[in-house]
Protein backbone atom coordinates (compact mmCIF):
# COMPACT_ATOMS: atom_id res chain seq x y z
CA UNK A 1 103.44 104.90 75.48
CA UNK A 2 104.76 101.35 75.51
CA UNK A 3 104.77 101.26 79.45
CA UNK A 4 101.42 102.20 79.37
CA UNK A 5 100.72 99.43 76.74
CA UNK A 6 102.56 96.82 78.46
CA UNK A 7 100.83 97.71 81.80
CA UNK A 8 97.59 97.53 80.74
CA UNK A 9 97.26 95.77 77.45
CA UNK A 10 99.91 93.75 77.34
CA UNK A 11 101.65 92.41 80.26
CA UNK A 12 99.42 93.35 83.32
CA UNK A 13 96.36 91.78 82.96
CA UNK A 14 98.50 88.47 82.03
CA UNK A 15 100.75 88.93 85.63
CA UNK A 16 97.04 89.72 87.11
CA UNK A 17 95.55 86.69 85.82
CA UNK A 18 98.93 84.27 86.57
CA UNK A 19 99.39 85.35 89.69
CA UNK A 20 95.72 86.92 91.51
CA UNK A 21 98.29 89.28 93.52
CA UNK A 22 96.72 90.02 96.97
CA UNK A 23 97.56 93.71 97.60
CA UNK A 24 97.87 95.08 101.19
CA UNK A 25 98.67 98.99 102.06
CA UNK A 26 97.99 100.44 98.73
CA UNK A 27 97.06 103.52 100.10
CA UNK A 28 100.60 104.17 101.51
CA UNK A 29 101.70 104.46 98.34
CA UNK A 30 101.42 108.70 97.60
CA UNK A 31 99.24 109.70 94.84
CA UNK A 32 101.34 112.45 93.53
CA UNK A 33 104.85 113.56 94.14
CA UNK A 34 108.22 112.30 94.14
CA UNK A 35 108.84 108.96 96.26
CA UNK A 36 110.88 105.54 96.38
CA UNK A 37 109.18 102.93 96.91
CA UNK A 38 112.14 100.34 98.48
CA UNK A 39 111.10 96.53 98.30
CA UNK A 40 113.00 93.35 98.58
CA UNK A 41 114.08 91.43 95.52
CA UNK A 42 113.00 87.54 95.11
CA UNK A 43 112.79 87.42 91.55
CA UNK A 44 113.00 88.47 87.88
CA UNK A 45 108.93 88.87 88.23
CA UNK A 46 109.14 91.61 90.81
CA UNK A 47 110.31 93.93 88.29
CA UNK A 48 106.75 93.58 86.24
CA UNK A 49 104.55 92.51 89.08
CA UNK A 50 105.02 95.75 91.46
CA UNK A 51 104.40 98.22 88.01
CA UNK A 52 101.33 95.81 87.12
CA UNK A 53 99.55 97.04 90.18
CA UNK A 54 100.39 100.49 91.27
CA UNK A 55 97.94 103.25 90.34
CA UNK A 56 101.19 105.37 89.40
CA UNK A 57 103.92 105.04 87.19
CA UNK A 58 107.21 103.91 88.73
CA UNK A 59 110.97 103.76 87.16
CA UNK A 60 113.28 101.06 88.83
CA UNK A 61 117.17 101.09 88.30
CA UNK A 62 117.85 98.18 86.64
CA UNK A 63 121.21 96.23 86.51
CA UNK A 64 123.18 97.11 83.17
CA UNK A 65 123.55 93.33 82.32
CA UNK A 66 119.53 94.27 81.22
CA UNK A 67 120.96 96.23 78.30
CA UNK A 68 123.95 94.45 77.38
CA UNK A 69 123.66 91.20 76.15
CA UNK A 70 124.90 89.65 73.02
CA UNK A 71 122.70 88.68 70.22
CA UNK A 72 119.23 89.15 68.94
CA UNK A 73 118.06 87.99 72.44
CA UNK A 74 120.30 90.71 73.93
CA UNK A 75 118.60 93.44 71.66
CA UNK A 76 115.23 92.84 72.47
CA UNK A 77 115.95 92.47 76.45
CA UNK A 78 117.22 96.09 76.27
CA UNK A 79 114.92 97.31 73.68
CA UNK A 80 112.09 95.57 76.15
CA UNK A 81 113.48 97.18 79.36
CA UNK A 82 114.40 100.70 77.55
CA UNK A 83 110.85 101.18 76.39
CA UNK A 84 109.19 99.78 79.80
CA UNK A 85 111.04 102.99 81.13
CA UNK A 86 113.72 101.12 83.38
CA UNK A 87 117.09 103.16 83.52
CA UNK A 88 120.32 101.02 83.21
CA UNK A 89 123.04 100.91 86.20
CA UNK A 90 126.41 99.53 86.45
CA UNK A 91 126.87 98.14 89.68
CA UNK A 92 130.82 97.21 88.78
CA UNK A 93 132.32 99.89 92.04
CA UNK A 94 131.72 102.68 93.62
CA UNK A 95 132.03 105.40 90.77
CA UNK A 96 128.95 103.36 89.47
CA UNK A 97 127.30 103.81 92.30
CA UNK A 98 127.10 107.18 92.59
CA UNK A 99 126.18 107.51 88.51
CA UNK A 100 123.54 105.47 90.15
CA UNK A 101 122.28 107.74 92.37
CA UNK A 102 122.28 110.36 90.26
CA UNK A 103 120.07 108.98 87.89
CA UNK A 104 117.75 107.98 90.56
CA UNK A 105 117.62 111.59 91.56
CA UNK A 106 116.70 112.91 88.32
CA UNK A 107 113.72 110.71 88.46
CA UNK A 108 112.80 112.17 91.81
CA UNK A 109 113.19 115.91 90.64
CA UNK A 110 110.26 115.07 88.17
CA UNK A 111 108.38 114.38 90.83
CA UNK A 112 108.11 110.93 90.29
CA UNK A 113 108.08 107.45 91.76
CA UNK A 114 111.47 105.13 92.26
CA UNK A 115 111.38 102.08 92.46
CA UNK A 116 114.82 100.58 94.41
CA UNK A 117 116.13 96.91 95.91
CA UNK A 118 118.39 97.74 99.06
CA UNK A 119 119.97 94.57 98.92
CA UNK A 120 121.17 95.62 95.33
CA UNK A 121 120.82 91.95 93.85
CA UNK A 122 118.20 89.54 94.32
CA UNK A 123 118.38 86.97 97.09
CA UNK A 124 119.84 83.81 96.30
CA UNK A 125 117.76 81.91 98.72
CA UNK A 126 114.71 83.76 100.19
CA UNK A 127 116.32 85.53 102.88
CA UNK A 128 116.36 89.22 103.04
CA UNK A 129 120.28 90.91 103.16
CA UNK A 130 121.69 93.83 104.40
CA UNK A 131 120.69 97.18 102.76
CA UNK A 132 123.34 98.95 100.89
CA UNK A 133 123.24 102.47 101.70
CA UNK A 134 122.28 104.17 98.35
CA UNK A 135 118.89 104.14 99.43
CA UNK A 136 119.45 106.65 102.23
CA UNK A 137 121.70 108.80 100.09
CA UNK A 138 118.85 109.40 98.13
CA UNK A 139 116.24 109.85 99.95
CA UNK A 140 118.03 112.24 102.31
CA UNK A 141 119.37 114.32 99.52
CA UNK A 142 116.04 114.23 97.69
CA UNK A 143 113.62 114.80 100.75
CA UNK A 144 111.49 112.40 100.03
CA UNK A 145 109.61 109.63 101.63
CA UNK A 146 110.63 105.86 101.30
CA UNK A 147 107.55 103.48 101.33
CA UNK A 148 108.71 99.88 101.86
CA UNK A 149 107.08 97.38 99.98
CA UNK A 150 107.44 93.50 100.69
CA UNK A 151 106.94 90.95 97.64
CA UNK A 152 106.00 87.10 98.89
CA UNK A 153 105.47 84.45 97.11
CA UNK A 154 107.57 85.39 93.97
CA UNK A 155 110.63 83.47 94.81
CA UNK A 156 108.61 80.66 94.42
CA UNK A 157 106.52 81.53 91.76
CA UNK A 158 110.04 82.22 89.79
CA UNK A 159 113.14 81.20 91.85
CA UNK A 160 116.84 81.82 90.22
CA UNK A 161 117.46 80.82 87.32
CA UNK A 162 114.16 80.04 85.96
CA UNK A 163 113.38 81.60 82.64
CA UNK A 164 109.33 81.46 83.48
CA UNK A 165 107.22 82.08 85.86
CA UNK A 166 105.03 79.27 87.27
CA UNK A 167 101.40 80.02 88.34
CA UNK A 168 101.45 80.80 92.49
CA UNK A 169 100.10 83.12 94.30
CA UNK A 170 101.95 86.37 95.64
CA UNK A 171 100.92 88.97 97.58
CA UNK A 172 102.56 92.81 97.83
CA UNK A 173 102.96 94.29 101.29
CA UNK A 174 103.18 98.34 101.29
CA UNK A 175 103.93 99.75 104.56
CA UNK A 176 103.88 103.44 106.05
CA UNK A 177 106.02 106.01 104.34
CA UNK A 178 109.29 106.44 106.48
CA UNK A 179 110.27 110.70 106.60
CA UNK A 180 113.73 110.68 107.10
CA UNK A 181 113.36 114.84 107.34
CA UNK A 182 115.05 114.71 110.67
CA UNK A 183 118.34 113.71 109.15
CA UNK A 184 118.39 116.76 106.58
CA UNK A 185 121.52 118.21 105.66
CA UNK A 186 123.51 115.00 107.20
CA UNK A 187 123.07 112.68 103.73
CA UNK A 188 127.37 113.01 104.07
CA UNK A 189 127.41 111.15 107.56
CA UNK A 190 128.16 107.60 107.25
CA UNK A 191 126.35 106.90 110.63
CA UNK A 192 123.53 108.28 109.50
CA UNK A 193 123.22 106.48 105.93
CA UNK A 194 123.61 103.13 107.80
CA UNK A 195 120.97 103.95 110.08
CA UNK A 196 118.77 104.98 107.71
CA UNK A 197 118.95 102.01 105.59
CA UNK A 198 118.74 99.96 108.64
CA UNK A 199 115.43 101.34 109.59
CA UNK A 200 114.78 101.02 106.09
CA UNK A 201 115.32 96.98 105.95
CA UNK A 202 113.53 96.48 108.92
CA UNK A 203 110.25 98.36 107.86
CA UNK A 204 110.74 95.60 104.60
CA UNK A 205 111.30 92.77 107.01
CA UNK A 206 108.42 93.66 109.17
CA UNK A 207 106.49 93.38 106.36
CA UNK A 208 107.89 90.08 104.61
CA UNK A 209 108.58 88.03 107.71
CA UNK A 210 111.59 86.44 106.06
CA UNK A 211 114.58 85.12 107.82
CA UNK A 212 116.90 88.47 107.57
CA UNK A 213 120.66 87.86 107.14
CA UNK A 214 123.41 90.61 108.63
CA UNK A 215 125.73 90.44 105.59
CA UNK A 216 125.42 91.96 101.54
CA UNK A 217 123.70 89.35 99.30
CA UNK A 218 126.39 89.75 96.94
CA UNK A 219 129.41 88.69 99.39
CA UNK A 220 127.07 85.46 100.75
CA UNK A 221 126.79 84.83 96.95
CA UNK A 222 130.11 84.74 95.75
CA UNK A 223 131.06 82.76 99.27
CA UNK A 224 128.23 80.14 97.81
CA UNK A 225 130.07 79.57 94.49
CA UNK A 226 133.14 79.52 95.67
CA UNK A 227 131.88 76.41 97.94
CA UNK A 228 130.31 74.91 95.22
CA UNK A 229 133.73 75.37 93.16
CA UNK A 230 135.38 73.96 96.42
CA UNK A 231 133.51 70.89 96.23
CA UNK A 232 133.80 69.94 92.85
CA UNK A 233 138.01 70.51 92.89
CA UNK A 234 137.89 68.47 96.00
CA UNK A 235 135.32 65.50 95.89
CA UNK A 236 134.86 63.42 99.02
CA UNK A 237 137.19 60.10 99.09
CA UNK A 238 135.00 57.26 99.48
CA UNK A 239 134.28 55.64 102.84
CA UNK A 240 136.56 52.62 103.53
């Protein structure tokens, strides 16, 4: 009940009215039956901004730090994300990924919509990252078709570490569902996965035009900070 309050009572018509979304390939998007929908991820808004506009209810995996924080604040961001029908994943190792997938497959045996990010965090800096291969797993063991979805404009309507959004307009890219049906029975082949999520990325990067980057967000991340940390331990003699 609350999604459905938030979506169109709420929180929707606000994101509408923000942002004017321009929507593009809507009708790729299957009216019934179970389906991921895999887009890139530019910011905290594409969580609420994708649900805002899509005729059908869809359930994202959202990162357990959601559901987990300390404090009052903490409460409400889970209580807020529990009720908006978002399921919680630890993304802490590989055991975590596969509780992962299993949730997202109960969501698919109901017949529903998923919504995933292949790159698994959001991008630091606009680009678009390598894939990680959970979304293949899925959809191979599942059967079901993977509609990518492109979000642009949303990094810079809320880049990292902004709390709110700033008024700019955004517009949602859905392309052709990819059938991966030809690959049944071979979710277990490594090969496979990575070309599967390959084909997967580059459906999303046709349809987002952004600079793509061979490497897991993640890993460029973490290489990022530990400049940063780099430069502040060792910080550049003065000339002369």
């Amino acid at each position: 009940m609350f999604y459905y309050l938030l979506k169109y009572v709420l929180l929707g018509p606000l994101l509408r009215l923000v942002f004017r979304p321009r929507i593009e390939g809507l009708e790729h998007v299957p009216a019934s039956g179970a389906a991921i929908v895999a887009g890139n991820h530019l910011s905290f808004s594409d969580h609420f901004v994708m649900p805002a506009i899509l005729k059908r209810r869809i359930t994202f995996l959202a990162k357990a730090e959601y559901f987990t924080g300390p404090g009052i604040k903490g409460r409400l961001t889970a209580a807020f994300f529990r009720s908006a029908g978002q399921i919680p994943v630890d993304r802490s190792g590989k055991e975590a990924g596969q509780a992962a997938i299993r949730e997202g497959l109960g969501v698919l045996r109901k017949g529903e919509l998923l919504g995933i990010y292949p790159e698994g965090t959001r991008s630091h800096d606009g680009r678009l990252y390598k894939g990680k291969v959970g979304v293949a797993v899925m959809a191979l063991r599942a059967g079901v078709p993977v509609v990518p979805c492109a979000m642009i404009g949303t990094f810079e309507a809320q880049p990292p570490g902004k709390t709110l959004p700033r008024p700019h307009p955004i517009a949602i890219r859905f392309g052709k569902p990819l059938d991966f049906s030809r690959y049944a029975g071979m979710e277990n082949e490594k090969a496979i996965l990575r070309a599967a999520t390959d084909e997967i990325m580059y459906a999303i990067l046709t349809l987002s035009e952004q600079e793509y980057v061979d490497q897991y967000a993640a890993a460029a991340k973490a290489e990022q900070s530990e400049a940063k940390g780099d430069r502040r331990r060792f910080p550049r003699a003065p000339l002369g």
